[in-house]
C-alpha atoms as a PDB file:
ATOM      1  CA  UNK A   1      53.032  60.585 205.746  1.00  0.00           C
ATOM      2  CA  UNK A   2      54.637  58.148 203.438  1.00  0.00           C
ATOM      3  CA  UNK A   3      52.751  56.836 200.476  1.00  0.00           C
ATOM      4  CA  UNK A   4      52.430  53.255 200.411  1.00  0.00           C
ATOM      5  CA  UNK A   5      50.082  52.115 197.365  1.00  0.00           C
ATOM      6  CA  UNK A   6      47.916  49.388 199.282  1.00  0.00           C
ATOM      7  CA  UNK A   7      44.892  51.016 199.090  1.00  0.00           C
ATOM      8  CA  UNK A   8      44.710  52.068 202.728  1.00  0.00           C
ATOM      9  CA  UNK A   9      45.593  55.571 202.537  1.00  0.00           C
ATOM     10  CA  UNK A  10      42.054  56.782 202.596  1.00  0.00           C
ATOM     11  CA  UNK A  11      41.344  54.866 205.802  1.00  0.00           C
ATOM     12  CA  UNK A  12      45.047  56.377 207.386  1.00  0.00           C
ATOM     13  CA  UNK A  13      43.759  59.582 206.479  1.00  0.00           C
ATOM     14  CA  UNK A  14      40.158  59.229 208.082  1.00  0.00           C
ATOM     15  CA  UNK A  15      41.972  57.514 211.322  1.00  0.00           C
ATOM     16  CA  UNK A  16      44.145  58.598 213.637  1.00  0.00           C
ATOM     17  CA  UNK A  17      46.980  56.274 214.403  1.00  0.00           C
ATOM     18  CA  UNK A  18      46.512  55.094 217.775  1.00  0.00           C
ATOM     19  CA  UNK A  19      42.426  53.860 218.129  1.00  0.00           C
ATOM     20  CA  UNK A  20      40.002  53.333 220.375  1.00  0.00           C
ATOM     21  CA  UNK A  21      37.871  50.140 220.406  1.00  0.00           C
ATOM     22  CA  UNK A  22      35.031  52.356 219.068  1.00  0.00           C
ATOM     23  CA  UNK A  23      36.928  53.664 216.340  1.00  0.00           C
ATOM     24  CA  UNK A  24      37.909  49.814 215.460  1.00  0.00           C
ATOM     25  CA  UNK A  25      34.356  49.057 215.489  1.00  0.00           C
ATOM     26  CA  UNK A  26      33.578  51.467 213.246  1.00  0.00           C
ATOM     27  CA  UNK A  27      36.310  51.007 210.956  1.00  0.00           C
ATOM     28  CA  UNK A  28      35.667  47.395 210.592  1.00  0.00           C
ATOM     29  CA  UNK A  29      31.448  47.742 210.513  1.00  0.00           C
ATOM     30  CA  UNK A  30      31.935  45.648 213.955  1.00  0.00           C
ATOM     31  CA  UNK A  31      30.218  45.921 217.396  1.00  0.00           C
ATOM     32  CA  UNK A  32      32.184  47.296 220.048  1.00  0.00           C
ATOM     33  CA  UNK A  33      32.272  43.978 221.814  1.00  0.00           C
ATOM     34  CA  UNK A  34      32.840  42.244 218.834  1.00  0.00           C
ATOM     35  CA  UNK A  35      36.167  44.331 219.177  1.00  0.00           C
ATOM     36  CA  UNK A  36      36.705  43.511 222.243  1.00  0.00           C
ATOM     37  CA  UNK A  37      36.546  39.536 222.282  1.00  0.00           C
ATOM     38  CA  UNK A  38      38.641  39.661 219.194  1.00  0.00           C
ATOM     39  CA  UNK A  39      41.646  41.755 221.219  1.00  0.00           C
ATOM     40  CA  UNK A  40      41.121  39.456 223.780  1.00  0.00           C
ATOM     41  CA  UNK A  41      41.785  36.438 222.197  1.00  0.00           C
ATOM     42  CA  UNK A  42      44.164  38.053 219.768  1.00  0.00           C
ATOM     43  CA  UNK A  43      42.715  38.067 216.281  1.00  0.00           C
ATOM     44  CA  UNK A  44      43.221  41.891 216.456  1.00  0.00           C
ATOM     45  CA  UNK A  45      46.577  43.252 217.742  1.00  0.00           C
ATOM     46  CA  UNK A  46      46.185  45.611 220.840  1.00  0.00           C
ATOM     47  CA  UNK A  47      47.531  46.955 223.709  1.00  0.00           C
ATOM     48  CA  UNK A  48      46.570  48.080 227.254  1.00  0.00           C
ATOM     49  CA  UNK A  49      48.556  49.732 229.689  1.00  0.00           C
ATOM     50  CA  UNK A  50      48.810  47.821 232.906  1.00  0.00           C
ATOM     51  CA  UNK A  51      45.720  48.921 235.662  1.00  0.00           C
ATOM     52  CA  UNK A  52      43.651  50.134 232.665  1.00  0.00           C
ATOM     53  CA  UNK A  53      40.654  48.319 231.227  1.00  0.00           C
ATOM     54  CA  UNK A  54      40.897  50.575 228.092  1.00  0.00           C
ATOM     55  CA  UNK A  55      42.615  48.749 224.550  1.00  0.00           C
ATOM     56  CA  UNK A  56      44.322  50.787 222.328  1.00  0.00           C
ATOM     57  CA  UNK A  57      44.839  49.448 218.567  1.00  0.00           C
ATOM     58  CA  UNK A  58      47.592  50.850 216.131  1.00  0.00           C
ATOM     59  CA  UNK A  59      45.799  51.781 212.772  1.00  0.00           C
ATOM     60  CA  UNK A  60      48.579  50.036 210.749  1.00  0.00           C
ATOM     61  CA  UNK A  61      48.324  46.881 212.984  1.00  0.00           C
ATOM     62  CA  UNK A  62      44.758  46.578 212.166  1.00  0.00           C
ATOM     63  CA  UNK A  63      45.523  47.537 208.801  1.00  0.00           C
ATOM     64  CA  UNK A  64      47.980  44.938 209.008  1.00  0.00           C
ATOM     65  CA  UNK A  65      45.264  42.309 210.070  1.00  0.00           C
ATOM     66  CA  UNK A  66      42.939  43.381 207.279  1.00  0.00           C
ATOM     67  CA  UNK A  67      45.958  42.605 204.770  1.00  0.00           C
ATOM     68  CA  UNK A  68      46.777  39.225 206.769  1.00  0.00           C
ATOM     69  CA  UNK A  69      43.314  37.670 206.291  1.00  0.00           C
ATOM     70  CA  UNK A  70      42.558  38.668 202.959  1.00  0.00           C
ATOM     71  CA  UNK A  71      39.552  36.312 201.700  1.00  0.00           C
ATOM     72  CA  UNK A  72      40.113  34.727 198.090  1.00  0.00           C
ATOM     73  CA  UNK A  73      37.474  33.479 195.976  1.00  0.00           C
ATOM     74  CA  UNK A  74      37.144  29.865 195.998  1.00  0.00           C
ATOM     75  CA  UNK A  75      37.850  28.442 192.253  1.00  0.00           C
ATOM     76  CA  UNK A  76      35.114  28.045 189.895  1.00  0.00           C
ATOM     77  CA  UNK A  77      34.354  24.677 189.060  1.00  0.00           C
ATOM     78  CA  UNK A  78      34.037  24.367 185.236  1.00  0.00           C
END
């Protein structure tokens, strides 16, 4: 696997690449249906195959999200 210095490689080497809605959850400290509306409505990427109920998530395009909607400190009023 290629190194890629953005401080994910733990969580790629604690996930597989291809997750479940549990293992979202988990990753992101989220309930399961939390998961769920948030594939839904598209917040996080995901993909079902068509007659399935079942989402499947790419680990890089939820790590991908997690990079997106990075949250910055508002500035310090002096």
């Amino acid at each position: 696997m290629e190194e890629t210095n953005d401080g994910f490689d733990n969580v790629r080497g604690a996930f597989p690449p291809i997750l479940t809605t549990a293992q979202v959850a988990e990753l992101l400290d989220l309930n399961t249906r939390t998961v769920l509306t948030m594939a839904k409505d598209g917040r996080i990427p995901a993909s079902r195959l068509e007659g399935s109920r079942k989402f499947h998530f790419l680990l890089e395009d939820v790590i991908g999200t997690l990079k997106a909607n990075r949250v910055t400190p508002a500035a310090v009023e002096g």
